[in-house]
Protein backbone atom coordinates (compact mmCIF):
# COMPACT_ATOMS: atom_id res chain seq x y z
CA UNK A 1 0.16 -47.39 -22.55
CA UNK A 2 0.86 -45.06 -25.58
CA UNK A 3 -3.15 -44.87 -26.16
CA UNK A 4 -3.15 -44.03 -22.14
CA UNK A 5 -1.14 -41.08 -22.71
CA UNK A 6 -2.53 -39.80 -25.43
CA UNK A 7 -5.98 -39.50 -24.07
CA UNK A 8 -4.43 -38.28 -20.83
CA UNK A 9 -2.82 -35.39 -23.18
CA UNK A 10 -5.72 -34.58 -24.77
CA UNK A 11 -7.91 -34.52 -21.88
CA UNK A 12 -5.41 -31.80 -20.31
CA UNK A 13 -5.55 -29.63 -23.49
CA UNK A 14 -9.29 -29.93 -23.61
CA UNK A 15 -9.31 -28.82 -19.92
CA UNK A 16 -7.29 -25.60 -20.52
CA UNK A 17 -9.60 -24.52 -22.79
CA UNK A 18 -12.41 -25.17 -20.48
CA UNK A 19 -11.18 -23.24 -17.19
CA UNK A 20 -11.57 -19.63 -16.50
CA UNK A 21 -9.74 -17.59 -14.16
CA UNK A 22 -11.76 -15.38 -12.60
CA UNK A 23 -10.92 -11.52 -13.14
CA UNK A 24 -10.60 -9.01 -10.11
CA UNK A 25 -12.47 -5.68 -10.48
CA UNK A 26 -9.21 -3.16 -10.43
CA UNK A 27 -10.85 -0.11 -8.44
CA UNK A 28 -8.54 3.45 -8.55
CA UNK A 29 -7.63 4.66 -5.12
CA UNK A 30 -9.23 8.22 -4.56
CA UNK A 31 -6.97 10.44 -2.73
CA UNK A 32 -9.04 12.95 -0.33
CA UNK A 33 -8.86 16.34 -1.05
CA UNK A 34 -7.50 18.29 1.76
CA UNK A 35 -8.10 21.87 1.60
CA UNK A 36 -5.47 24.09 2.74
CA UNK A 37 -2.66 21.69 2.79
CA UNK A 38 0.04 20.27 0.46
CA UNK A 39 2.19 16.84 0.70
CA UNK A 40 5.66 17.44 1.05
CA UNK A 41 8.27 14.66 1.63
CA UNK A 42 12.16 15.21 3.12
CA UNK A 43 14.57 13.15 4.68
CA UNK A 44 14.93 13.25 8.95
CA UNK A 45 18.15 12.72 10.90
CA UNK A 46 16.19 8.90 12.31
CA UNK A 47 17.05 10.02 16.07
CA UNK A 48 15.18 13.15 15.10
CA UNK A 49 12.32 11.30 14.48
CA UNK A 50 12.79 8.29 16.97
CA UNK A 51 12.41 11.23 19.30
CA UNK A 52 9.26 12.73 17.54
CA UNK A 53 7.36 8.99 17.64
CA UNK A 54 7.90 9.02 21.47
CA UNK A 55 6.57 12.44 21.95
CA UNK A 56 4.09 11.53 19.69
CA UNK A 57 3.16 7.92 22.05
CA UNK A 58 3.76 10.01 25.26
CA UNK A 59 1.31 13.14 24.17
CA UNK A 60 -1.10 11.46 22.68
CA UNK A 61 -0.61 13.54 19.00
CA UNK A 62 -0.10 12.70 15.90
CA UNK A 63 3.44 13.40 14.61
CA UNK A 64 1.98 16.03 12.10
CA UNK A 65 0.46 18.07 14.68
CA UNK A 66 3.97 17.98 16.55
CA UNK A 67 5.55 18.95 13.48
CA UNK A 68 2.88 21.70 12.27
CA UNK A 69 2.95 23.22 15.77
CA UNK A 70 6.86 23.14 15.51
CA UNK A 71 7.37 25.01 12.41
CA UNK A 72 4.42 27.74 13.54
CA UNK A 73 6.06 27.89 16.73
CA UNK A 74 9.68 29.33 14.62
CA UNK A 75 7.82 30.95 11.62
């Protein structure tokens, strides 16, 4: 039983030598550049933009052309 174990051990160090995990090719994301625009992040009152996402569904626009027309609208 002892000799049993033994060759079981050593058969399980042998066979961590032996496998190979495979490596995945890490590939950078690559932002588009958009000319003419910035990013710009803030914080919206969530009825506020509740509100926006239905207009958005009903009109068939994205929520940044709602807000873009918006602010051009009171500029």
């Amino acid at each position: 039983m002892k000799n049993e174990l033994e060759e079981l051990m050593k058969k399980a160090a042998h066979a961590d030598s032996e496998v190979s995990t495979p490596m995945q090719k890490v590939v950078p994301v690559t932002a588009k550049k958009r000319e003419n625009e910035v990013q710009y992040m803030l914080w919206m009152d969530k009825y506020l933009m509740k509100s926006l996402k239905l207009k958005s569904v009903e009109t068939g626009r994205s929520v940044k052309d709602l807000i873009e027309e918006a602010i051009r609208r009171n500029l």
